[in-house]
C-alpha atoms as a PDB file:
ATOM      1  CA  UNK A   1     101.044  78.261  94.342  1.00  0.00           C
ATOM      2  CA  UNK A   2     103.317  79.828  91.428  1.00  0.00           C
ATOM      3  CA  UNK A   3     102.765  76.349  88.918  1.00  0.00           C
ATOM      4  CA  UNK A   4      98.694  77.331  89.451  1.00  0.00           C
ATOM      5  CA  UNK A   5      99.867  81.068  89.464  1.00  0.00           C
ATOM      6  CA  UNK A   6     101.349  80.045  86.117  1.00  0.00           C
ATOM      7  CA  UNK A   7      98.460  77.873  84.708  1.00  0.00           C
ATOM      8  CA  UNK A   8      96.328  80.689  85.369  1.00  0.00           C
ATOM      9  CA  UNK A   9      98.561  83.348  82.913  1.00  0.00           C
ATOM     10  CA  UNK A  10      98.192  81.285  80.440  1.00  0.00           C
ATOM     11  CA  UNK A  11      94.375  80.817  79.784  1.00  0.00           C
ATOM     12  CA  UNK A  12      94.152  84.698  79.007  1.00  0.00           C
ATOM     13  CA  UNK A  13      94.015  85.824  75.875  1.00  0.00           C
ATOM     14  CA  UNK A  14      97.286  87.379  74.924  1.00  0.00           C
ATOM     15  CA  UNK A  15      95.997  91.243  74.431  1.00  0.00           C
ATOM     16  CA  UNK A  16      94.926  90.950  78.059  1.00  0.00           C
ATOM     17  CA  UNK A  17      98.007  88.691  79.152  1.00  0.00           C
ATOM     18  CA  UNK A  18      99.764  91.927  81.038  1.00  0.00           C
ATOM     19  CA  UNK A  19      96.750  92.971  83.250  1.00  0.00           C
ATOM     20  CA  UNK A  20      96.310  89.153  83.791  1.00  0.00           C
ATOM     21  CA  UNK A  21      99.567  89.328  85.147  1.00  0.00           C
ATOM     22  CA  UNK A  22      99.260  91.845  87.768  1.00  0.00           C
ATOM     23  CA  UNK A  23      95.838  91.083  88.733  1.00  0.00           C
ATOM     24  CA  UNK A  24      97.070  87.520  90.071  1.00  0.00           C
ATOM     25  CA  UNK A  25     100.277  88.351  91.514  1.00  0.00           C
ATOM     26  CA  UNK A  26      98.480  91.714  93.438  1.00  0.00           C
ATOM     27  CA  UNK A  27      95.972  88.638  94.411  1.00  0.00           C
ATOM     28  CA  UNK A  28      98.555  87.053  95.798  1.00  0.00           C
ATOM     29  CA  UNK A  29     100.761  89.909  97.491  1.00  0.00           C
ATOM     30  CA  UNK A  30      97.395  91.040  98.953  1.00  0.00           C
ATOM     31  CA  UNK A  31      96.689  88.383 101.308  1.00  0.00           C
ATOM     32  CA  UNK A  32      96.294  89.894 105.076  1.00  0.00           C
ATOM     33  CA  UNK A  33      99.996  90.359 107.209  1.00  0.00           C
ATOM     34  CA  UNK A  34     101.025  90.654 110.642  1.00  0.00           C
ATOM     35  CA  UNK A  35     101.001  94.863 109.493  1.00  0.00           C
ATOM     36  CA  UNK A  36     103.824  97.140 109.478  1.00  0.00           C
ATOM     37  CA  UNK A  37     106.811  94.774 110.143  1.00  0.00           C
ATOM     38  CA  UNK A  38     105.858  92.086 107.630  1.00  0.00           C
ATOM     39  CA  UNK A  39     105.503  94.989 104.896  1.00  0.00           C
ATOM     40  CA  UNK A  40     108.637  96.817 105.987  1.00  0.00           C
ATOM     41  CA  UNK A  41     110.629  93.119 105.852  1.00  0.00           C
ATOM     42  CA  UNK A  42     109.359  92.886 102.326  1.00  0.00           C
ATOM     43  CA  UNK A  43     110.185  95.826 101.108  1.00  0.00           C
ATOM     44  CA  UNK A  44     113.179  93.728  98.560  1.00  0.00           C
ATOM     45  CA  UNK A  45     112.253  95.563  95.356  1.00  0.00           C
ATOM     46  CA  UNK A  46     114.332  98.715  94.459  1.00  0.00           C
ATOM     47  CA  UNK A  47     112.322 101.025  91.704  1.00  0.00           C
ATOM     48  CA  UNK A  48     115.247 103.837  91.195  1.00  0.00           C
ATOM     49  CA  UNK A  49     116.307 106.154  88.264  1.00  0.00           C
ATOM     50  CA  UNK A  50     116.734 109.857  87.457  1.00  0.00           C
ATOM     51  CA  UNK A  51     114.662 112.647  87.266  1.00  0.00           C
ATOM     52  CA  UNK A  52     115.303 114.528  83.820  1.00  0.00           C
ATOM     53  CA  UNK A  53     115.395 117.876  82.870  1.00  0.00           C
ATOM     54  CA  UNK A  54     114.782 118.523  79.020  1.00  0.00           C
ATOM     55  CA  UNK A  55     115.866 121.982  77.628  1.00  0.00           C
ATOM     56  CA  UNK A  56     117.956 124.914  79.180  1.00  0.00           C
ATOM     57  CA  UNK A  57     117.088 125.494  82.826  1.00  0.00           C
ATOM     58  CA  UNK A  58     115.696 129.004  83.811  1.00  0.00           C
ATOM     59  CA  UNK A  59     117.603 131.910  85.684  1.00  0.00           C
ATOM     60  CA  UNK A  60     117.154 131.388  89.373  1.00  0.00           C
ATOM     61  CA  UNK A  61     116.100 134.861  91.029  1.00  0.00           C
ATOM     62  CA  UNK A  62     118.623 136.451  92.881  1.00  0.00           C
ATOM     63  CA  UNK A  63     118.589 137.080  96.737  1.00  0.00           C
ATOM     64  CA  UNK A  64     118.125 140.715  98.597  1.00  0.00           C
ATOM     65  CA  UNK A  65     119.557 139.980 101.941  1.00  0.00           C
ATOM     66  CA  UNK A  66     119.966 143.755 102.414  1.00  0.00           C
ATOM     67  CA  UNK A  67     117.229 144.185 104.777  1.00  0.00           C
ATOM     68  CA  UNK A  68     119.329 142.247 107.260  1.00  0.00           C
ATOM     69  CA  UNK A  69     123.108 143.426 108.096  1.00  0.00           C
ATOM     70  CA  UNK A  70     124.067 139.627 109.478  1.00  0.00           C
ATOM     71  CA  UNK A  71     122.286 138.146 106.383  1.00  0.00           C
ATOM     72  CA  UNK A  72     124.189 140.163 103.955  1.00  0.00           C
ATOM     73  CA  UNK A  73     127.821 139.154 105.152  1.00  0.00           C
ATOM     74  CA  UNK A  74     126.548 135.637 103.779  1.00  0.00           C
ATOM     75  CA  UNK A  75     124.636 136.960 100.858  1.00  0.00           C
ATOM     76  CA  UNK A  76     127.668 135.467  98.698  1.00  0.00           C
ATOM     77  CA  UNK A  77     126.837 131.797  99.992  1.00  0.00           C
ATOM     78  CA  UNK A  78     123.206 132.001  98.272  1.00  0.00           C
ATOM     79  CA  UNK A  79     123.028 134.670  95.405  1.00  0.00           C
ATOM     80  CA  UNK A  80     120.241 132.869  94.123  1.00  0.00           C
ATOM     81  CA  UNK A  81     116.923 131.392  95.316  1.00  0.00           C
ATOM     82  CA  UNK A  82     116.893 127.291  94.753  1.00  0.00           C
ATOM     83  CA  UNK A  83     113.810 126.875  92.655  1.00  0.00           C
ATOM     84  CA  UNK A  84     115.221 125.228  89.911  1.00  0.00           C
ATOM     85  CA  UNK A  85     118.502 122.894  90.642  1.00  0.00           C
ATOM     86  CA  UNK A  86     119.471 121.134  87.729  1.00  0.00           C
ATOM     87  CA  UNK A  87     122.906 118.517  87.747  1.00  0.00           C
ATOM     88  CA  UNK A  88     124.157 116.362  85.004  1.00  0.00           C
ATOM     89  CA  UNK A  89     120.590 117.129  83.184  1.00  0.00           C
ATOM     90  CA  UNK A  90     118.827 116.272  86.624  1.00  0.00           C
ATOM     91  CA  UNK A  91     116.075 118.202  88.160  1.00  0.00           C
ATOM     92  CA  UNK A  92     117.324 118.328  91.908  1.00  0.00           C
ATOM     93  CA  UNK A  93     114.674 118.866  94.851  1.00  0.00           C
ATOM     94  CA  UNK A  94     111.998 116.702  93.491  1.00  0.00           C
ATOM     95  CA  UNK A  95     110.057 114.602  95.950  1.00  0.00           C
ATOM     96  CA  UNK A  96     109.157 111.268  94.863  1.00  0.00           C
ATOM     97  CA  UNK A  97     106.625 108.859  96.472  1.00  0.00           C
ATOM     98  CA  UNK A  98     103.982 106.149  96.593  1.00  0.00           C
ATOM     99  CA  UNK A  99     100.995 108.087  96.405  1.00  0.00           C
ATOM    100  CA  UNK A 100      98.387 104.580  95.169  1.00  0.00           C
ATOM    101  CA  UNK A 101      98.921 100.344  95.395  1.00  0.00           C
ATOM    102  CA  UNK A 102     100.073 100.466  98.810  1.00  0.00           C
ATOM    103  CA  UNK A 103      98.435  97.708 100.533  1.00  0.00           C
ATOM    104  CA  UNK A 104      95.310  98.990 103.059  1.00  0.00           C
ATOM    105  CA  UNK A 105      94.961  98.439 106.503  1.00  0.00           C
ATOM    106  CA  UNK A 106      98.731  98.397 107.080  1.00  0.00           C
ATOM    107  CA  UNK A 107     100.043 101.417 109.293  1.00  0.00           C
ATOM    108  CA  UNK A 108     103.499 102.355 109.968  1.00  0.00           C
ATOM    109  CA  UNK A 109     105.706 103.774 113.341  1.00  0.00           C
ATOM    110  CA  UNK A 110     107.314 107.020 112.472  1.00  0.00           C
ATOM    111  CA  UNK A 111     110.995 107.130 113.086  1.00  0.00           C
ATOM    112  CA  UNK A 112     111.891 108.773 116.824  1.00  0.00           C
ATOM    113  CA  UNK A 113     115.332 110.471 114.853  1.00  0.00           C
ATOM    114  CA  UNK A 114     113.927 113.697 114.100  1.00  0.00           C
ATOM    115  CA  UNK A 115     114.680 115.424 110.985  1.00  0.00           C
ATOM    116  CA  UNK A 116     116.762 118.558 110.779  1.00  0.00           C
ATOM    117  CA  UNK A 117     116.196 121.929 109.529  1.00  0.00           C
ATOM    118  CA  UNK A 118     118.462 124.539 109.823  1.00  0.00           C
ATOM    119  CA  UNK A 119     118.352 128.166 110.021  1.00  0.00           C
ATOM    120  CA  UNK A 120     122.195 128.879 108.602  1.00  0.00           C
ATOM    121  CA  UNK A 121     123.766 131.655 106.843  1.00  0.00           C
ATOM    122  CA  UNK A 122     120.164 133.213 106.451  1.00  0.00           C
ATOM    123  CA  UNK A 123     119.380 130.048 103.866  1.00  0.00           C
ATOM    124  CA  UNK A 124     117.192 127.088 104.957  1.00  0.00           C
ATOM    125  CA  UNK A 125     118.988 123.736 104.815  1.00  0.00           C
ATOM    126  CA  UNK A 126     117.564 121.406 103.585  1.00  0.00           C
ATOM    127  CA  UNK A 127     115.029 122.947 101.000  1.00  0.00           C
ATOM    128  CA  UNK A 128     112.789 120.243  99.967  1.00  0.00           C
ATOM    129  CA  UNK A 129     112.700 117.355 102.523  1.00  0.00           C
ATOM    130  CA  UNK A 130     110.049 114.492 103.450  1.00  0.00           C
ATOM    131  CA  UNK A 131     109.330 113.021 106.928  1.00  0.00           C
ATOM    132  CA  UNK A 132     106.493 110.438 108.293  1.00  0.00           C
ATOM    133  CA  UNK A 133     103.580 112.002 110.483  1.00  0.00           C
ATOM    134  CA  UNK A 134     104.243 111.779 113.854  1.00  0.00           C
ATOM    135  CA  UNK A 135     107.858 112.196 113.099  1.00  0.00           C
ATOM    136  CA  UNK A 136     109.896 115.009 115.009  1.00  0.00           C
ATOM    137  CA  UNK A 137     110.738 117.823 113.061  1.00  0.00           C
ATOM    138  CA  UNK A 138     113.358 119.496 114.654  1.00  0.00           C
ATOM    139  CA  UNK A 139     114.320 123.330 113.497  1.00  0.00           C
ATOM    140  CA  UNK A 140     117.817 125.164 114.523  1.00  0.00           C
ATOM    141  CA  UNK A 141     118.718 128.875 114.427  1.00  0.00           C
ATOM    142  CA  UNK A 142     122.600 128.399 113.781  1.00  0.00           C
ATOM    143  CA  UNK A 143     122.926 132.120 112.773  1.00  0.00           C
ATOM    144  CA  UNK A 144     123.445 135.210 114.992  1.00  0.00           C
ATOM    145  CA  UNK A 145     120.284 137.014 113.675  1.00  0.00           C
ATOM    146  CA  UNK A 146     116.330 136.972 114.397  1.00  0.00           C
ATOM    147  CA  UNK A 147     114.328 134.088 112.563  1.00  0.00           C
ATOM    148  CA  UNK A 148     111.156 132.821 111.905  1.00  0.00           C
ATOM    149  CA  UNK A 149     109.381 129.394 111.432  1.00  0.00           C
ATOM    150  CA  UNK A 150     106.062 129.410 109.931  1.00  0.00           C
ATOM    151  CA  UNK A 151     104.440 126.301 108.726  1.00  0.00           C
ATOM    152  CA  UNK A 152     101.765 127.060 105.944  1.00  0.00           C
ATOM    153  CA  UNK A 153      99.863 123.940 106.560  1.00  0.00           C
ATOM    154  CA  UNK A 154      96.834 123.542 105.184  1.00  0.00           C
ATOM    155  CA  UNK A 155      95.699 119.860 106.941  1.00  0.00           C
ATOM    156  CA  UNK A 156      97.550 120.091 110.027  1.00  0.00           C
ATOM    157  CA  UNK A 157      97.538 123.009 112.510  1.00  0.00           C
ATOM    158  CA  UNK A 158      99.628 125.761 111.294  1.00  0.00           C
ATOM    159  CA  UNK A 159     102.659 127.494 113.917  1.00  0.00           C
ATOM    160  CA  UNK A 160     104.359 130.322 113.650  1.00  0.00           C
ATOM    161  CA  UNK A 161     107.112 130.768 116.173  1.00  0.00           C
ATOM    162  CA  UNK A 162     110.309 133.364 116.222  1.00  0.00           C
ATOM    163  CA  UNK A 163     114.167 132.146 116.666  1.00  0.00           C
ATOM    164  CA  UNK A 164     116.010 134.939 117.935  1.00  0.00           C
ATOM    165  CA  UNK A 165     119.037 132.950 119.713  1.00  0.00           C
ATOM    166  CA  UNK A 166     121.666 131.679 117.610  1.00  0.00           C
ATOM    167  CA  UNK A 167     121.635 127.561 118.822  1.00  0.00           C
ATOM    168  CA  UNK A 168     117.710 127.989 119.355  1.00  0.00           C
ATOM    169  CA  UNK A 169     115.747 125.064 118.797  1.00  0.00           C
ATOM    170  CA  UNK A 170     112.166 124.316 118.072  1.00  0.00           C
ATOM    171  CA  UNK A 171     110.141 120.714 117.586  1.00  0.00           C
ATOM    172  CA  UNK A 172     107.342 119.828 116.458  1.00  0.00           C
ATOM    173  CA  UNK A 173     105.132 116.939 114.768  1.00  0.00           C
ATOM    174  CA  UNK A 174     102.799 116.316 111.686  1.00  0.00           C
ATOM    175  CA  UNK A 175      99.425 114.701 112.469  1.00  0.00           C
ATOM    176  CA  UNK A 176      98.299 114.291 109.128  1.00  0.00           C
ATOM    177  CA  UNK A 177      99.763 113.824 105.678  1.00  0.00           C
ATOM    178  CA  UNK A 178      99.972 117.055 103.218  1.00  0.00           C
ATOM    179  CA  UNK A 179     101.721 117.569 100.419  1.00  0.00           C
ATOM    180  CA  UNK A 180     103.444 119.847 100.353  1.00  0.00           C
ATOM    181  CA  UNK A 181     103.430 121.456 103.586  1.00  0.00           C
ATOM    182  CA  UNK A 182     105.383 124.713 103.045  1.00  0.00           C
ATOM    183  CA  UNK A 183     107.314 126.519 105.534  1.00  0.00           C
ATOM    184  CA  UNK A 184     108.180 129.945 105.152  1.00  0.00           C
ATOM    185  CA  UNK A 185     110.485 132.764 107.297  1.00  0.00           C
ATOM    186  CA  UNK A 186     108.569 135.898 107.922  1.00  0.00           C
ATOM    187  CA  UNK A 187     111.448 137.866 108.756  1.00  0.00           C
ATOM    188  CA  UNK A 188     113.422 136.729 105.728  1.00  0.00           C
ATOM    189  CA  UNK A 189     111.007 136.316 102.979  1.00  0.00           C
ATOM    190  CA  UNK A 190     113.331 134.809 100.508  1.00  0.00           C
ATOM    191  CA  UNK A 191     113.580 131.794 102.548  1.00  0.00           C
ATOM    192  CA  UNK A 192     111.245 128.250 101.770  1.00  0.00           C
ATOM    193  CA  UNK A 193     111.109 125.172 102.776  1.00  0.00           C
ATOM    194  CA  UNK A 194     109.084 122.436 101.056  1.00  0.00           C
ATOM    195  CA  UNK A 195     108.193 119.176 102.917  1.00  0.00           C
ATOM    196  CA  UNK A 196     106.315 116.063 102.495  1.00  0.00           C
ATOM    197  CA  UNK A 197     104.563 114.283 104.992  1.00  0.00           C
ATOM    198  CA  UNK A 198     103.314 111.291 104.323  1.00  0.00           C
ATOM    199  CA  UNK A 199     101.394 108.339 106.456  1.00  0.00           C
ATOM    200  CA  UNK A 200     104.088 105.768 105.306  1.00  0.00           C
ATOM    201  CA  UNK A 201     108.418 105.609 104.723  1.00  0.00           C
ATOM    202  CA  UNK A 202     107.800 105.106 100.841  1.00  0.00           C
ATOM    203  CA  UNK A 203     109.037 108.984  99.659  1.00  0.00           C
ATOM    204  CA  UNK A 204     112.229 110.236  99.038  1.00  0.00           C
ATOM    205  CA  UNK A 205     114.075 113.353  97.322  1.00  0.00           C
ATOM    206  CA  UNK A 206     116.114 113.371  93.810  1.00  0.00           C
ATOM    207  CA  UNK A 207     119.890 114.349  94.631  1.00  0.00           C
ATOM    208  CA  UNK A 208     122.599 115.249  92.842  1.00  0.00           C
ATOM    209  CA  UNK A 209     122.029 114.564  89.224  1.00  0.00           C
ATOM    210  CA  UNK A 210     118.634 113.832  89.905  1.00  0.00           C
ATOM    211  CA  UNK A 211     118.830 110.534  90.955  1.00  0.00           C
ATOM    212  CA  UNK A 212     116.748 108.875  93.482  1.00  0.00           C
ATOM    213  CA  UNK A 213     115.539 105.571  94.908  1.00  0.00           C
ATOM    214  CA  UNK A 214     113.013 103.670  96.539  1.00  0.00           C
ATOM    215  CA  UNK A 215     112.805 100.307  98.576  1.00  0.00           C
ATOM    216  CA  UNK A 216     109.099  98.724  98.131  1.00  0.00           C
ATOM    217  CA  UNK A 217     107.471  95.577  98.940  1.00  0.00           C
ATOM    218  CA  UNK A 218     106.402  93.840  95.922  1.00  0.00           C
ATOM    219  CA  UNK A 219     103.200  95.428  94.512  1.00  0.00           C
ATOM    220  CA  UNK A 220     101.782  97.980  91.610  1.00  0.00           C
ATOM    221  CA  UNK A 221     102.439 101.321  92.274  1.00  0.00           C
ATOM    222  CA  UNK A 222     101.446 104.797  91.221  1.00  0.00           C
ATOM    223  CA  UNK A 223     104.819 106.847  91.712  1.00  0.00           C
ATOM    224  CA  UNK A 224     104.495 110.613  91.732  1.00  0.00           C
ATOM    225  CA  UNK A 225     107.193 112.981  90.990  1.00  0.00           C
ATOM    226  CA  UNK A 226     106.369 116.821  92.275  1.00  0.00           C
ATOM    227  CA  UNK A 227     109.002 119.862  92.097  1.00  0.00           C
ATOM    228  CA  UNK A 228     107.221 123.379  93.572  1.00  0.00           C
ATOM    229  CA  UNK A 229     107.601 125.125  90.047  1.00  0.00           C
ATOM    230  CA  UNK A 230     107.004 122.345  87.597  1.00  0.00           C
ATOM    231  CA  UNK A 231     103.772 120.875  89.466  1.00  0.00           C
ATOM    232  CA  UNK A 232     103.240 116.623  89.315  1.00  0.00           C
ATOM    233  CA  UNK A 233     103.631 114.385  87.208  1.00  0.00           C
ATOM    234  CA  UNK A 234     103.005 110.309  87.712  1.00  0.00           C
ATOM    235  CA  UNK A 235     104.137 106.890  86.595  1.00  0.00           C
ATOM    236  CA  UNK A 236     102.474 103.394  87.080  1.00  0.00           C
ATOM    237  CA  UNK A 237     105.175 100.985  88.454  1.00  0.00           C
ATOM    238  CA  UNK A 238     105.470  96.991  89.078  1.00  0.00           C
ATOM    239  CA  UNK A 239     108.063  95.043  90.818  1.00  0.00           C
ATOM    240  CA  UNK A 240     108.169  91.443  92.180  1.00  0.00           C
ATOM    241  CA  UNK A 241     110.525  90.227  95.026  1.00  0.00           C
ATOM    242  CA  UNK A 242     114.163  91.332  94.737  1.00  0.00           C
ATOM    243  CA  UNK A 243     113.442  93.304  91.482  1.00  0.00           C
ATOM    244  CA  UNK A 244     115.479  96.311  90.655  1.00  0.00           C
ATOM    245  CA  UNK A 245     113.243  98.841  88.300  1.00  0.00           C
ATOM    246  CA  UNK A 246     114.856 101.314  86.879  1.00  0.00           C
ATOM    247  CA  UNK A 247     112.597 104.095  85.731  1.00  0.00           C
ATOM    248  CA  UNK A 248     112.617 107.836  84.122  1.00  0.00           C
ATOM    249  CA  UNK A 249     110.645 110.745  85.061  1.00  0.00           C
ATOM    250  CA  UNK A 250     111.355 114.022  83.192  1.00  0.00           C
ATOM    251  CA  UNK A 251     109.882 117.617  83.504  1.00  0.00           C
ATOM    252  CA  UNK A 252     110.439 120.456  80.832  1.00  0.00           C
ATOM    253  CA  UNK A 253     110.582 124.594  80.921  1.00  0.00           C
ATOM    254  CA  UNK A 254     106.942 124.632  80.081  1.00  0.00           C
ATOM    255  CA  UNK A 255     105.512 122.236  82.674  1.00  0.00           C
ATOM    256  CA  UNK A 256     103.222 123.692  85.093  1.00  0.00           C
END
């Protein structure tokens, strides 16, 4: 297969040599599998690299915790909304993903660990997250004061539900994928959450420095990149067995 994969590269014309290239190997990678574990167990390529931030990072706006006596004990722990997080010239709280190339017809299990959010020191932790649908999405109050969930979904069913117990916990699931899905605190109105739910595991978050990675099956791949000031922005990506792609995405002050 790859000495007739190789024959057939060569009989194109070198200004179309490239697309050549990935149209035979996403042939090949595209013939029909046993589903979700066959795609998972060949997930070998790594496409990782940073998230940039060009230029001098805005002023995050400051907190008013007043309206809330418990809330404003803490105030010192967040003085400052997170909507811009920038380490080591790295744009923090970015969610990256496959969002085109995935192969069809494949479907994936969502995990049965739920992910965390937390209610704590009148701050939601974490900020900008991503889950699976069908996933449980489990939300704490760990603070001695009134809260709120509400999910601002626009695809799934929306739910609005009040914490008022400190150790209080509420679950719940995504049917569908959205992106984002934003939850919000009516009580405190500083507070946001950002999530992305997605129909498959291929999504993560940019850390410290802005750093991030992904573990793929071998394929082409358009890789999105969206922060909730600085909108979207996308890269086309290829990688072959055991490949390790190292790519970078930047945003500027001016993006929208």
């Amino acid at each position: 297969m790859s000495e007739l994969r190789s024959q057939m590269i060569r009989t194109f014309p070198s200004r179309f040599r490239g697309a050549a290239i990935w149209a035979v190997l996403l042939a090949a990678w595209s013939i029909p599998t046993a589903g979700q574990q066959d795609a998972l167990s060949r997930a070998t390529a790594t496409i990782s690299g940073k998230i940039s931030f060009e230029g001098v990072p805005p002023a995050n706006s400051p907190v008013q915790m007043s309206t809330d006596p418990y809330c404003l004990l803490h105030s010192a722990d967040y003085p400052t909304l997170e909507t811009v997080k920038v380490s080591d010239s790295g744009l923090e709280n970015v969610i990256i993903y496959v969002s085109s190339g995935l192969l069809p017809g494949v479907t994936y299990t969502a995990p049965a660990t739920p992910i965390e959010l937390d209610h704590l020191n009148c701050h939601y932790t974490p900020h900008v997250f991503t889950m699976m649908t069908q996933q449980p999405l489990r939300v704490r109050n760990s603070d001695m004061t009134l809260q709120n969930v509400h999910a601002w979904s626009e695809k799934n069913p929306q739910f609005n539900v009040g914490q008022p117990v400190k150790g209080m916990i509420n679950e719940t699931r995504f049917a569908y994928p959205e992106m984002p899905l934003v939850i919000r605190d009516d009580v405190h109105r500083w507070k946001s959450a950002f999530v992305g739910v997605f129909d498959h595991p291929f999504h993560t978050v940019s850390k410290s420095g802005g750093l991030f990675e992904l573990k793929l099956p071998p394929g082409y791949y358009e890789i999105t990149a969206w922060h909730e000031t600085y909108g979207q922005k996308t890269m086309m990506v290829g990688v072959v067995d055991n490949e390790r792609r190292v790519i970078n995405i930047t945003f500027a002050p001016d993006d929208k």
